[in-house]
C-alpha atoms as a PDB file:
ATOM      1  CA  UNK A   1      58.413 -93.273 -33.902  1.00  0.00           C
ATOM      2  CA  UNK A   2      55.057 -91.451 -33.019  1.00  0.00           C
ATOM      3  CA  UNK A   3      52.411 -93.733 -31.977  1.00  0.00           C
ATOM      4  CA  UNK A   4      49.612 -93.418 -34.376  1.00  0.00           C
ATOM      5  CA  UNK A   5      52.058 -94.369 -37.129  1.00  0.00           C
ATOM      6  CA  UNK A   6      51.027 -97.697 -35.654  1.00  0.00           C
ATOM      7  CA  UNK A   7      47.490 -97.627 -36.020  1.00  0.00           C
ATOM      8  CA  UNK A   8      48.082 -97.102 -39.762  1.00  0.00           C
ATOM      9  CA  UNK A   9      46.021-100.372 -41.574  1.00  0.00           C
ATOM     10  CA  UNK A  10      46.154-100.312 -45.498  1.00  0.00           C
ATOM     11  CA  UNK A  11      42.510-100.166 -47.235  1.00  0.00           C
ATOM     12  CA  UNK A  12      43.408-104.457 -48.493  1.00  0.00           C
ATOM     13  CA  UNK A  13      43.179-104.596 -44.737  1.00  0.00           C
ATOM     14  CA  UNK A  14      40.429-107.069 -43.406  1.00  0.00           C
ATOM     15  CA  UNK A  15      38.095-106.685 -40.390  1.00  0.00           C
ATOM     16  CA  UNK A  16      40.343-109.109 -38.668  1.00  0.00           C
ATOM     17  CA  UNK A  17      43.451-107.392 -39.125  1.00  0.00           C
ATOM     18  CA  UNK A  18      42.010-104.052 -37.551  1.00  0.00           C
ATOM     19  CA  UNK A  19      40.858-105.919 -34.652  1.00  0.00           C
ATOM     20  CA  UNK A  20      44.676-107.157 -34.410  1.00  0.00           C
ATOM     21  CA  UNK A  21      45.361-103.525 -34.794  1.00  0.00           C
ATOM     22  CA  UNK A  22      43.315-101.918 -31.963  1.00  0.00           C
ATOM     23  CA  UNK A  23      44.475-104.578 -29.960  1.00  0.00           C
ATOM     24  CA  UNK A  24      48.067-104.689 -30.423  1.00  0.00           C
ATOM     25  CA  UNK A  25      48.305-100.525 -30.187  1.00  0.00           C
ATOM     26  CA  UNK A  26      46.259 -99.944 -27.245  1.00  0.00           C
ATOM     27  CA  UNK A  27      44.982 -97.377 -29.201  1.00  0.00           C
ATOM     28  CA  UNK A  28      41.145 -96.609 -29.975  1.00  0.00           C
ATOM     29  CA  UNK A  29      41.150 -95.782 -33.734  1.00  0.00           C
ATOM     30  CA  UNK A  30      42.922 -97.286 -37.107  1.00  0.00           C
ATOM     31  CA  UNK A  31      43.932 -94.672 -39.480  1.00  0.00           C
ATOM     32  CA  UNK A  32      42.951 -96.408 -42.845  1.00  0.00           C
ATOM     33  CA  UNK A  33      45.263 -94.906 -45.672  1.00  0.00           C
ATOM     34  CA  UNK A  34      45.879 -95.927 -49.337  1.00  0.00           C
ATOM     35  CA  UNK A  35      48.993 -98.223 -49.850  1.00  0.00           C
ATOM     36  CA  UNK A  36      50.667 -96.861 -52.407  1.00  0.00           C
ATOM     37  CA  UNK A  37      49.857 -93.142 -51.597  1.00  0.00           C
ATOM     38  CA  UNK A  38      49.231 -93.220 -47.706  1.00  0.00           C
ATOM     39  CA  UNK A  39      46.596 -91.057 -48.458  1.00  0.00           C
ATOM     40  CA  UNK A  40      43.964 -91.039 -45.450  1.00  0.00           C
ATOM     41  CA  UNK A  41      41.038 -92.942 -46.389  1.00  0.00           C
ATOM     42  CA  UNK A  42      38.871 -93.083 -43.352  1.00  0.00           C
ATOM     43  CA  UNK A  43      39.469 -94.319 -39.567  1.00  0.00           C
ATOM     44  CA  UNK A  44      37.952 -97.731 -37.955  1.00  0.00           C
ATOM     45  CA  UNK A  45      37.182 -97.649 -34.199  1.00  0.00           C
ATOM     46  CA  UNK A  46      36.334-100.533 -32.087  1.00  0.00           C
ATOM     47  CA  UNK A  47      32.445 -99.333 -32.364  1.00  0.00           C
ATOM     48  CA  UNK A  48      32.626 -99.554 -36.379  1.00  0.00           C
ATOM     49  CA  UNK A  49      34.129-103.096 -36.048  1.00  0.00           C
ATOM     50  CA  UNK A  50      31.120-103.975 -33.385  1.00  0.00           C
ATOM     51  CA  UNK A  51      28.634-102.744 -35.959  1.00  0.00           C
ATOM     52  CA  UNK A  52      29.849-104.075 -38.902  1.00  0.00           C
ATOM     53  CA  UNK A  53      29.834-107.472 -37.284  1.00  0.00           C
ATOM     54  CA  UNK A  54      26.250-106.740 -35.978  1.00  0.00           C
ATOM     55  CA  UNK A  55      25.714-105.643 -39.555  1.00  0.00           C
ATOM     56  CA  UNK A  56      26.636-108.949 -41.337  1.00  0.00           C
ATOM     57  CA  UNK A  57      30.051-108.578 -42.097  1.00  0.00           C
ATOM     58  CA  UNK A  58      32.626-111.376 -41.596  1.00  0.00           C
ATOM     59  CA  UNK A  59      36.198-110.931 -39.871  1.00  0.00           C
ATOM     60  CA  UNK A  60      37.572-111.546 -43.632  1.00  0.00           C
ATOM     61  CA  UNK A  61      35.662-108.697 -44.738  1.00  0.00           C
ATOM     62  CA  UNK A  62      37.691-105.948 -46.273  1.00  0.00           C
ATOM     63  CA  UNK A  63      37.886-102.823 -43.835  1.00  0.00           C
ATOM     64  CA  UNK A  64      36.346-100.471 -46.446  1.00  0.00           C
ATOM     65  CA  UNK A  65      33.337-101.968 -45.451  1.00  0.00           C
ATOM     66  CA  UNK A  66      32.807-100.302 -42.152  1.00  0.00           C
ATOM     67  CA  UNK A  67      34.453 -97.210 -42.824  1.00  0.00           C
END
């Protein structure tokens, strides 16, 4: 399997579960996609998580916040 098909997080993701993402790929981007098209969305990187927390956001926030 290529690697970034890892990093793929669905867009009912929350903050929380990208952070689990970045973390358990090693890798510095999640590729947000659709769920039932996998249609590319956006991608999070550890920055956009640090903002969006700075921002307000909670760790239960949904992802499409800080795209």
């Amino acid at each position: 399997m290529e690697w970034w098909r890892r990093t793929i997080i669905s867009t009912t993701a929350t903050i929380k579960d990208v952070v689990k993402n970045l973390s358990e790929t090693g890798a510095q981007i999640s590729l947000v996609v659709e769920p039932d098209s996998l249609n590319l969305v956006g991608v999070v990187t550890d920055g956009d998580v640090r903002k969006g927390l700075l921002a307000g956001h909670a760790l239960d926030s949904s992802v499409s916040t800080i795209i």
